[in-house]
C-alpha atoms as a PDB file:
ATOM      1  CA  UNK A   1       0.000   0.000   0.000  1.00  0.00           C
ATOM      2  CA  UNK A   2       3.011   2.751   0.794  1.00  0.00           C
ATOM      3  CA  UNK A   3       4.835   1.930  -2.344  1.00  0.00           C
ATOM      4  CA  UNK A   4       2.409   3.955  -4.475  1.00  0.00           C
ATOM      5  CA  UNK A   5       2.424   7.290  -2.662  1.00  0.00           C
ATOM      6  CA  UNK A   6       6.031   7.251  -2.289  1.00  0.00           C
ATOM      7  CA  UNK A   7       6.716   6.674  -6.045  1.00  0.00           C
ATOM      8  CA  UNK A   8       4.416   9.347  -6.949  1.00  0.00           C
ATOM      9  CA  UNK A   9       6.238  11.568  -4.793  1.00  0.00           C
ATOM     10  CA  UNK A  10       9.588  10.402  -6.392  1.00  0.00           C
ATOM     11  CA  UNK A  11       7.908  10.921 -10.033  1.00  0.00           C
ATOM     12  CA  UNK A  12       6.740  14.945  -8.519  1.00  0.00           C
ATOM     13  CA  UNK A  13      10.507  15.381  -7.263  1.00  0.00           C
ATOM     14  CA  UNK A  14      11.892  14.502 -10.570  1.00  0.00           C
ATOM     15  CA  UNK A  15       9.317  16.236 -12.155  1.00  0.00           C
ATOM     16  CA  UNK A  16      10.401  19.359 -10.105  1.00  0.00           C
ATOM     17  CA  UNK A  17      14.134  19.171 -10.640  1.00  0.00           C
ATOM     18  CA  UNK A  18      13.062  18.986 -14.556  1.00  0.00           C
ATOM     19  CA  UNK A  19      11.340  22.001 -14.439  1.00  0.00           C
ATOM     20  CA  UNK A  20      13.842  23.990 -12.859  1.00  0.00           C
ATOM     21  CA  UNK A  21      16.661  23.115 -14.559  1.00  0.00           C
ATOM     22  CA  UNK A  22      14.547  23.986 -17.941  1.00  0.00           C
ATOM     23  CA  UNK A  23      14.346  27.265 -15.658  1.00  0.00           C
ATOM     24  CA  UNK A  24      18.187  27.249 -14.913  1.00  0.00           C
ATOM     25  CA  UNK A  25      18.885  26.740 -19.033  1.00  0.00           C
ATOM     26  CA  UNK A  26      16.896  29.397 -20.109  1.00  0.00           C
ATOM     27  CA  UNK A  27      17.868  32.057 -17.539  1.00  0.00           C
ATOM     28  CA  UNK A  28      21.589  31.091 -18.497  1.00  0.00           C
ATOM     29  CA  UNK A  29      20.944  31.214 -22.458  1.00  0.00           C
ATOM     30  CA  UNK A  30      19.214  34.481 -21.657  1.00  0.00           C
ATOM     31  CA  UNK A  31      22.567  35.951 -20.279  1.00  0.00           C
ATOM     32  CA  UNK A  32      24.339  34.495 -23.105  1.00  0.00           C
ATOM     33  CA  UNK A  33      22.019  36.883 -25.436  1.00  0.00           C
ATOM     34  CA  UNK A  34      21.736  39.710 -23.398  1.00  0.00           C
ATOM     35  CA  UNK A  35      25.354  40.132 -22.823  1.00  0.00           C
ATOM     36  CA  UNK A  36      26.520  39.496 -25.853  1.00  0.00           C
ATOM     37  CA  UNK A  37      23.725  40.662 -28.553  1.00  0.00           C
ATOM     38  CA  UNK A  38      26.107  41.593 -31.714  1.00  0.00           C
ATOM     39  CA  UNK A  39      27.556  38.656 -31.730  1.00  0.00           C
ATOM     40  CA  UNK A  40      24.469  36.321 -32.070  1.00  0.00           C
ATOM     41  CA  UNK A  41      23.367  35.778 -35.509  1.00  0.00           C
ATOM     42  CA  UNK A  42      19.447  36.664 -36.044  1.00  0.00           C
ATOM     43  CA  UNK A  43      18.766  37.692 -32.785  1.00  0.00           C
ATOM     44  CA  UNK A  44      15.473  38.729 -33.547  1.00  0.00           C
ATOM     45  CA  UNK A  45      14.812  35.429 -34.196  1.00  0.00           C
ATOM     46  CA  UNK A  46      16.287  33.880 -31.098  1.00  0.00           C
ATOM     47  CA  UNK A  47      14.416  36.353 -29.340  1.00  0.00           C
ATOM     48  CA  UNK A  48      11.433  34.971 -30.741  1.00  0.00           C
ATOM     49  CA  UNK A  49      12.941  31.438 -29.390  1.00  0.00           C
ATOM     50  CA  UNK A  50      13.502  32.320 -25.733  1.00  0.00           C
ATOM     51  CA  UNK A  51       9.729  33.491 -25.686  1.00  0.00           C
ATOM     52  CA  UNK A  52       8.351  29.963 -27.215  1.00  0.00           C
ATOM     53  CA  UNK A  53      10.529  27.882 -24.423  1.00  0.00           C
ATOM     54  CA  UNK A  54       9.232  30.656 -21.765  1.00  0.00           C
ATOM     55  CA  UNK A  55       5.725  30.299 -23.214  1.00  0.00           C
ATOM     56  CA  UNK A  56       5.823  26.035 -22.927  1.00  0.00           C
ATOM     57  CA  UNK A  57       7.528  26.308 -19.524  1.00  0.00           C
ATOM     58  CA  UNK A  58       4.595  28.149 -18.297  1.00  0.00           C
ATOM     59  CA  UNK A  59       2.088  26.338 -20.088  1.00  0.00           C
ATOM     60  CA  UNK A  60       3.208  23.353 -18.106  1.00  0.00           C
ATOM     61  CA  UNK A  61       2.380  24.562 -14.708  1.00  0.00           C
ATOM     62  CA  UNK A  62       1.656  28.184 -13.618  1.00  0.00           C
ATOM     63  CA  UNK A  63       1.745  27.992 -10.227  1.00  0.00           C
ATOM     64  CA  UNK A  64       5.149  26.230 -10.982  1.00  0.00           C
ATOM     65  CA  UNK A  65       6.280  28.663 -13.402  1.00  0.00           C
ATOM     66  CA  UNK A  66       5.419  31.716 -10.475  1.00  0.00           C
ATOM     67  CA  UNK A  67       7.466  29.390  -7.748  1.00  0.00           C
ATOM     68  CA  UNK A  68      10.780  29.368  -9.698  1.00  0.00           C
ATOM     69  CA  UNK A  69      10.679  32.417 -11.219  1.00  0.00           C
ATOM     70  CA  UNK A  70      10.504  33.915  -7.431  1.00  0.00           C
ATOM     71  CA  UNK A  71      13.193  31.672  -6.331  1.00  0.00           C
ATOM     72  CA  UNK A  72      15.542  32.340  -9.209  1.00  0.00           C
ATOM     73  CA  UNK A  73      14.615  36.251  -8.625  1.00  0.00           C
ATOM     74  CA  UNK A  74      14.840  36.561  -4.437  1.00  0.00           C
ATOM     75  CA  UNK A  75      18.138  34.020  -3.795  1.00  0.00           C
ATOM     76  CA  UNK A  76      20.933  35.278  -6.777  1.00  0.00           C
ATOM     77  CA  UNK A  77      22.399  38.264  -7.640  1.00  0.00           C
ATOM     78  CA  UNK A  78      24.209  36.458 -10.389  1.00  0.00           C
ATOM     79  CA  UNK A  79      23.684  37.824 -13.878  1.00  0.00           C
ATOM     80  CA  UNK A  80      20.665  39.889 -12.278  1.00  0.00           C
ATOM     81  CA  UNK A  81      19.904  41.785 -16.242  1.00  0.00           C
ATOM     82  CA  UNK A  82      18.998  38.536 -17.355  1.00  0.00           C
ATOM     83  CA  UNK A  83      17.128  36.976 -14.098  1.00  0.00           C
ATOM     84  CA  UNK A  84      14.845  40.429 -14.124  1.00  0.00           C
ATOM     85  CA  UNK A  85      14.502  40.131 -17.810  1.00  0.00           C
ATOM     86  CA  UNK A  86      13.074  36.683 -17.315  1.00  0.00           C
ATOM     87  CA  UNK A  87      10.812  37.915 -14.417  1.00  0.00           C
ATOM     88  CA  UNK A  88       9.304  40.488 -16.185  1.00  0.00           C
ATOM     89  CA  UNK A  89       8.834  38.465 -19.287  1.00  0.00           C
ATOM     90  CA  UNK A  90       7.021  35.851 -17.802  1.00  0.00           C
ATOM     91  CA  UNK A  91       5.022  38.150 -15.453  1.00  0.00           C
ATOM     92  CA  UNK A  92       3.990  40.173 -18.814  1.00  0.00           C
ATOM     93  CA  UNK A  93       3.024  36.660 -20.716  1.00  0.00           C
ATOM     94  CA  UNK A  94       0.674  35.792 -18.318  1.00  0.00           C
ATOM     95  CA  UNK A  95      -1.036  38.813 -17.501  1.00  0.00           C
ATOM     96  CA  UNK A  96      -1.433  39.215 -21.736  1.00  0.00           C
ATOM     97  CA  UNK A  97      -3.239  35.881 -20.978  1.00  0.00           C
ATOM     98  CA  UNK A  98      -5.239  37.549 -18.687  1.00  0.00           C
ATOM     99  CA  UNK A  99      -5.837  40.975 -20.113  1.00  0.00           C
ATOM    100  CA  UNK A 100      -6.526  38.795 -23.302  1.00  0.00           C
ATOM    101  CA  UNK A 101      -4.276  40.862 -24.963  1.00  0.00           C
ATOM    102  CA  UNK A 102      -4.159  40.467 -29.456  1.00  0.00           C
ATOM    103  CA  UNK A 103      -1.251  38.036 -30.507  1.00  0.00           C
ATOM    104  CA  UNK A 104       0.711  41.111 -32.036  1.00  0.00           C
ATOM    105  CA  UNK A 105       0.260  42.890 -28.565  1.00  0.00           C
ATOM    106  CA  UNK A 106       1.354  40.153 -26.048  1.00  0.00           C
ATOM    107  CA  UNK A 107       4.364  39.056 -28.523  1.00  0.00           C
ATOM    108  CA  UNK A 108       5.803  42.983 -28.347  1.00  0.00           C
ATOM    109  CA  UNK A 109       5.027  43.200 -24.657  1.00  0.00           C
ATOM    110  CA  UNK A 110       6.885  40.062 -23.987  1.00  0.00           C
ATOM    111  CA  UNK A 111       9.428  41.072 -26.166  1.00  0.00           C
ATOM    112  CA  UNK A 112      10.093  44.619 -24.867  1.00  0.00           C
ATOM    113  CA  UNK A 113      10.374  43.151 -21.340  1.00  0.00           C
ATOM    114  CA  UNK A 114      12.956  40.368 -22.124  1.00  0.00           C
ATOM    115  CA  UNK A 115      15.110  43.183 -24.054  1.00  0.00           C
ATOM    116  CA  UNK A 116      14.185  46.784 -22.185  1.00  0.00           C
ATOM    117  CA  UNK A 117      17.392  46.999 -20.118  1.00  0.00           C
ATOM    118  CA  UNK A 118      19.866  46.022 -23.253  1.00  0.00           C
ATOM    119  CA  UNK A 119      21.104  49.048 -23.416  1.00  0.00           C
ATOM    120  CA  UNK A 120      22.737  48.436 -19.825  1.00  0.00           C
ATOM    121  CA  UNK A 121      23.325  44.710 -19.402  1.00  0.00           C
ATOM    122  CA  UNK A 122      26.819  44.899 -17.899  1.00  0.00           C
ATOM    123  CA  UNK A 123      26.015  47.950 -15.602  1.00  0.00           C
ATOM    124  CA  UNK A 124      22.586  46.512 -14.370  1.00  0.00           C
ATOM    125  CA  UNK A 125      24.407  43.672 -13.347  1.00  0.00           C
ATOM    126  CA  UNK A 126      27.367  45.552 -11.932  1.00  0.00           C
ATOM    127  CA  UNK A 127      25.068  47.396  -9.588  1.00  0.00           C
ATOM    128  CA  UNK A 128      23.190  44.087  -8.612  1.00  0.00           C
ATOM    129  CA  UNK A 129      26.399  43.885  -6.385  1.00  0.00           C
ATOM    130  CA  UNK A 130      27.701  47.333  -5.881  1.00  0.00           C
ATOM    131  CA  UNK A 131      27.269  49.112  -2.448  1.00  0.00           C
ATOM    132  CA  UNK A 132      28.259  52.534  -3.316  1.00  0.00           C
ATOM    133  CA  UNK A 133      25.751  54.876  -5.149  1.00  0.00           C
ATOM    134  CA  UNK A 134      26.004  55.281  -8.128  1.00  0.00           C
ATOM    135  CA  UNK A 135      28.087  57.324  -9.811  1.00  0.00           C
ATOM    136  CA  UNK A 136      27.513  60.502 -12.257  1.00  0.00           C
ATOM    137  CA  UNK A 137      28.441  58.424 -14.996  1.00  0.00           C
ATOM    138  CA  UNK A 138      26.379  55.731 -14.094  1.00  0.00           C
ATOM    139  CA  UNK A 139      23.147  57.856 -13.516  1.00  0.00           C
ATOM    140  CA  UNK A 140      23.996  58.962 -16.986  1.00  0.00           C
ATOM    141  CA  UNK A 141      24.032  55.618 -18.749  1.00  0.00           C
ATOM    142  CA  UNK A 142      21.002  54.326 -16.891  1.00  0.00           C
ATOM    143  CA  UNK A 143      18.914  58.049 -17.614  1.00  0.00           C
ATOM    144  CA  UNK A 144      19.645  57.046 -21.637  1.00  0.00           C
ATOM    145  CA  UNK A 145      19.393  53.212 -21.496  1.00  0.00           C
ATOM    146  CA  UNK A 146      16.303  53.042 -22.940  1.00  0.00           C
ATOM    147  CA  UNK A 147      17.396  55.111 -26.151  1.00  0.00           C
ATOM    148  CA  UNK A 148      20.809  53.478 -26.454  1.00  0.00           C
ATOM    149  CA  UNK A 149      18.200  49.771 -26.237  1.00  0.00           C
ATOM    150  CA  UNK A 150      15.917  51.095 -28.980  1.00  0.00           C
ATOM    151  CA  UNK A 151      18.865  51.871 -31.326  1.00  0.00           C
ATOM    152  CA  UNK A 152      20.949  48.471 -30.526  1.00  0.00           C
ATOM    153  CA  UNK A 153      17.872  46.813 -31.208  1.00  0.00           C
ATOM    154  CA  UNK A 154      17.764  49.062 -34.400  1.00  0.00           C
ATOM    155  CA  UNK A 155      21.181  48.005 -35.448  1.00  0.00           C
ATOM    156  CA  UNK A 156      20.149  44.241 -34.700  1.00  0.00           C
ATOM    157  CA  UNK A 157      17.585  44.397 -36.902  1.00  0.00           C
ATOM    158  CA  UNK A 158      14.277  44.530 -34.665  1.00  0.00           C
ATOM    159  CA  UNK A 159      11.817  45.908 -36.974  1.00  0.00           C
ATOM    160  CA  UNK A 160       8.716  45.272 -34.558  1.00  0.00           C
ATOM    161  CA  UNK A 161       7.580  48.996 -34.195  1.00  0.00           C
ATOM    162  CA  UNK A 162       5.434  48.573 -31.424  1.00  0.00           C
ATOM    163  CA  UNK A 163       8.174  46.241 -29.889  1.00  0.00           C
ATOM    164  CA  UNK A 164      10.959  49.345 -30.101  1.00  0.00           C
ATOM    165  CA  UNK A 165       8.108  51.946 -28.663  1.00  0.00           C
ATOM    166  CA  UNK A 166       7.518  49.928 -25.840  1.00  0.00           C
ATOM    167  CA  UNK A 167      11.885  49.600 -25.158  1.00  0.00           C
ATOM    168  CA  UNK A 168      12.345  53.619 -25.816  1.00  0.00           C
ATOM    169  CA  UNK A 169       9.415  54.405 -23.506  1.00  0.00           C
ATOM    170  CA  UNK A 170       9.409  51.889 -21.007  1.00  0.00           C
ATOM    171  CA  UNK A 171      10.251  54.977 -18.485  1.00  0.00           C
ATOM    172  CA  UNK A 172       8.495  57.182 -19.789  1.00  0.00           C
ATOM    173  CA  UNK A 173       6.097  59.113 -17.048  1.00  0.00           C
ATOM    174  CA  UNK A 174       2.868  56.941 -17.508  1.00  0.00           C
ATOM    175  CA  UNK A 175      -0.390  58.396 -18.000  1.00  0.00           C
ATOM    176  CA  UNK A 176      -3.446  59.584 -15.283  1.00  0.00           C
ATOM    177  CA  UNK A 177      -3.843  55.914 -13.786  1.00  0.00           C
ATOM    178  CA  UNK A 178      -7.701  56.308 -13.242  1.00  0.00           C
ATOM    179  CA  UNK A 179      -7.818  56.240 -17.162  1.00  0.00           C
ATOM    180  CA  UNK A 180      -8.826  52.648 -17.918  1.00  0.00           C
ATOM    181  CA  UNK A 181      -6.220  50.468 -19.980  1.00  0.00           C
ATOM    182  CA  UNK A 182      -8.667  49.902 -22.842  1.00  0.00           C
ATOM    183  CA  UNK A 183      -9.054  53.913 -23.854  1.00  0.00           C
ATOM    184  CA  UNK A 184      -4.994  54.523 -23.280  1.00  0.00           C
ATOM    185  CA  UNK A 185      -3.211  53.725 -27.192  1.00  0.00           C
ATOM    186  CA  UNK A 186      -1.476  50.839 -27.467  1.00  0.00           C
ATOM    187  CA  UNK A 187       2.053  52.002 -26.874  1.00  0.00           C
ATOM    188  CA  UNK A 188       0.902  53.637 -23.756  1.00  0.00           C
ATOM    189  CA  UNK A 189      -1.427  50.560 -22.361  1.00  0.00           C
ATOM    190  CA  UNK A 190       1.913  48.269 -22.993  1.00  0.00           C
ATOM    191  CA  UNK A 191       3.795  50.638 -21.576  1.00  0.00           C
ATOM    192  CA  UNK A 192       1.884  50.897 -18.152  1.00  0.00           C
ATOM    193  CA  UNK A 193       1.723  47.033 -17.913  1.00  0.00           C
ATOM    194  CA  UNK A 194       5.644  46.880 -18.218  1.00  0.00           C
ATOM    195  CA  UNK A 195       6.246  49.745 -16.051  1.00  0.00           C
ATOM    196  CA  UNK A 196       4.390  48.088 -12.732  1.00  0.00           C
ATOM    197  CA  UNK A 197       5.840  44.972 -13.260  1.00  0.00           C
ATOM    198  CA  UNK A 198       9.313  46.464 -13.894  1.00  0.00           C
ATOM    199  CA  UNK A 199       9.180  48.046 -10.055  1.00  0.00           C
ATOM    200  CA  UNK A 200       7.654  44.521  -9.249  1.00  0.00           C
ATOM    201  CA  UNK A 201      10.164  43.111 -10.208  1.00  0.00           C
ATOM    202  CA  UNK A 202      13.231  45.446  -9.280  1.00  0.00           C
ATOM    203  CA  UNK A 203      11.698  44.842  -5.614  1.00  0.00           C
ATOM    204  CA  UNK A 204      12.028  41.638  -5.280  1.00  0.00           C
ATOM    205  CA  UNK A 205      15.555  41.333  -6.414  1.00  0.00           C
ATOM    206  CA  UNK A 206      18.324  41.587  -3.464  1.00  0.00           C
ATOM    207  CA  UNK A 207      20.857  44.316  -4.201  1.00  0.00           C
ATOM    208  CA  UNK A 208      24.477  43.926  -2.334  1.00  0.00           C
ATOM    209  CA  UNK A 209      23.190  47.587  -0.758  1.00  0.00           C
ATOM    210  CA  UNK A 210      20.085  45.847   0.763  1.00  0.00           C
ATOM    211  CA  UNK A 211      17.797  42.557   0.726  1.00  0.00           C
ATOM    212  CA  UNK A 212      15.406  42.146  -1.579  1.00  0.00           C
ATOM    213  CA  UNK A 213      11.752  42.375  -0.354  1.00  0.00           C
ATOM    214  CA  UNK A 214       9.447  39.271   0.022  1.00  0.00           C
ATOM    215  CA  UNK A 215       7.124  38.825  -2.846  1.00  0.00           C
ATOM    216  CA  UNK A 216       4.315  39.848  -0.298  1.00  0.00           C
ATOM    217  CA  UNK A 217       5.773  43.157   0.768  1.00  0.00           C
ATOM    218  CA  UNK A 218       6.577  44.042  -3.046  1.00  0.00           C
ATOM    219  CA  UNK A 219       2.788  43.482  -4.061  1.00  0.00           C
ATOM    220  CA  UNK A 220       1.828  45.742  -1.538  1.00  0.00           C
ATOM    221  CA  UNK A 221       4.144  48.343  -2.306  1.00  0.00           C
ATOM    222  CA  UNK A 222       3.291  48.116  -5.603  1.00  0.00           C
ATOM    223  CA  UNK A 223      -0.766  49.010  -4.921  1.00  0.00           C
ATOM    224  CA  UNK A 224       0.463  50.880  -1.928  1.00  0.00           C
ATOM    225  CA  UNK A 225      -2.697  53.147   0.168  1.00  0.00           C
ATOM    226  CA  UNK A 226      -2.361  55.403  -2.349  1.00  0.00           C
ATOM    227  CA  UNK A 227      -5.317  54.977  -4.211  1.00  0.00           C
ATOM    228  CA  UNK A 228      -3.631  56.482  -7.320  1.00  0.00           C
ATOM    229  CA  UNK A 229      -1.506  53.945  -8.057  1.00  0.00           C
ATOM    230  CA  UNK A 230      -4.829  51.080  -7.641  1.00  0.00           C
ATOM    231  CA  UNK A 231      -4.687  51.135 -11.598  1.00  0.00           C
ATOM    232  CA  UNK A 232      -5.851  47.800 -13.597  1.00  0.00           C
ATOM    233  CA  UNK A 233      -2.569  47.163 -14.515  1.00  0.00           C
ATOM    234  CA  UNK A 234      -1.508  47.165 -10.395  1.00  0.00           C
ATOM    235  CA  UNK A 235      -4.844  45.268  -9.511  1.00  0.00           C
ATOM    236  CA  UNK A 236      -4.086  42.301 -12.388  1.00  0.00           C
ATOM    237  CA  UNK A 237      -0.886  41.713 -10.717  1.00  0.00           C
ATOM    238  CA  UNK A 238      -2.148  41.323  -7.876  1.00  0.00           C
ATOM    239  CA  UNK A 239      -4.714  38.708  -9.104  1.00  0.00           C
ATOM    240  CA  UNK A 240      -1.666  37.595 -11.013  1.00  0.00           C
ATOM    241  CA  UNK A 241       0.622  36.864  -8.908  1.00  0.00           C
ATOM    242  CA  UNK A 242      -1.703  36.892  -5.561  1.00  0.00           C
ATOM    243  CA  UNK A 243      -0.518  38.648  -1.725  1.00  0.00           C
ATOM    244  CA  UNK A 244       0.865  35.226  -1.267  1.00  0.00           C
ATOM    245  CA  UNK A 245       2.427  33.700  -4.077  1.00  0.00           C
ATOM    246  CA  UNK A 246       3.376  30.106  -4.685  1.00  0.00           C
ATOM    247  CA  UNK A 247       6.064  29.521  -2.273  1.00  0.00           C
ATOM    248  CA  UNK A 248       6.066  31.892   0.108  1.00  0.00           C
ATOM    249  CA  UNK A 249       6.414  31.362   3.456  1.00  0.00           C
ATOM    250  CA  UNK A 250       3.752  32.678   6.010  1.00  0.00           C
ATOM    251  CA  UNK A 251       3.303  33.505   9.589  1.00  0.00           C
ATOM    252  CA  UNK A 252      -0.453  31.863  11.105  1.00  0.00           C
ATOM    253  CA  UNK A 253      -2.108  34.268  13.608  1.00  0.00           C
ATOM    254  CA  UNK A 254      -2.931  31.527  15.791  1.00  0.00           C
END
């Protein structure tokens, strides 16, 4: 009678370890391309590659998908451009699903958020681990990444307009956000979906200058008191990703 239960829990294990070593490969191939972009032949097209594999990793299982995604993001600091990158890809993929975003929409979105910080690869993940502030050169590169992203992925050949928009503005002040998603333009709508799960994101992450905060304390942040920032794009994450996501540790009241 006990042999059944414990090889299904052997089968779940393995099943686990699969999944996040897919995780591990893609996070690491992700590196590979963001540090290294003019060297990789068609990189639109491997673009396009990374975001099927993300898209049948979290077809599999997205509760899963949420649970390593948070562990990759809250435990390393190692090659932190492409661990965000991957966060905020997957985070944007799913709440497409939800928004029931068109094809050409989600595929942009997705696409901006794997690529919006190419413009500063080595220096995001420099200060992942630096404890100083930054410097006045440094404020400089990060206050033009997203123009110096929109023309590398010019000079790689990106031709996705609404793909570029989305990496030059990703920034950008967003609009009133009491004005629904649906009557913003398209750029703008993207935009504002990017932009809260970009702080999401960045929140999560540890720094060497300070830990990173639990997934919990980020959501809240994120929707804050301020009834301002309650926006759809804020509210979907939170039904996205939930107060408690999968994996998180909590303290009972009683």
């Amino acid at each position: 009678m006990s042999a059944h239960p414990s090889s299904t829990h052997a089968h779940s294990e393995g099943e686990y370890e699969d999944l996040l070593s897919l995780w591990s490969d893609l996070e690491s191939a992700l590196s590979v391309l963001l540090s290294r972009p003019l060297q990789v032949q068609d990189f639109p097209g491997k673009v396009r590659q990374f975001d099927a594999w993300l898209q049948d990793l979290v077809a599999h299982d997205i509760d899963a998908a949420l649970y390593l995604m948070f562990q990759h993001a809250s435990k390393s600091t190692v090659g932190y451009s492409a661990s965000h990158a991957l966060v905020c890809g997957t985070l944007c993929h799913i709440m497409a699903l939800e928004f029931e975003l068109p094809q050409r929409e989600r595929d942009s979105l997705v696409r901006a958020a794997l690529t919006m910080n190419i413009g500063m690869t080595a220096l995001q993940d420099a200060l992942a681990v630096q404890r100083e502030p930054l410097t006045a050169e440094q404020q400089q590169v990060v206050a033009s990444h997203p123009r110096l992203g929109l023309d590398m992925l010019e000079d790689l050949q990106v031709t996705n307009d609404l793909w570029l928009e989305i990496v030059a503005t990703h920034h950008a002040p967003s609009s009133d956000a009491a004005v629904p998603l649906a009557s913003l333009p398209v750029r703008e709508r993207l935009t504002r979906i990017l932009s809260t799960i970009d702080r999401y994101a960045a929140l999560i992450s540890p720094r060497k200058s300070r830990a990173g905060r639990s997934a919990t304390d980020s959501v809240r942040a994120i929707v804050g008191q301020d009834s301002d920032a309650r926006d759809e794009a804020s509210l979907m994450l939170v039904r996205t990703v939930g107060l408690c996501p999968p994996g998180t540790f909590v303290r009972l009241d009683n």
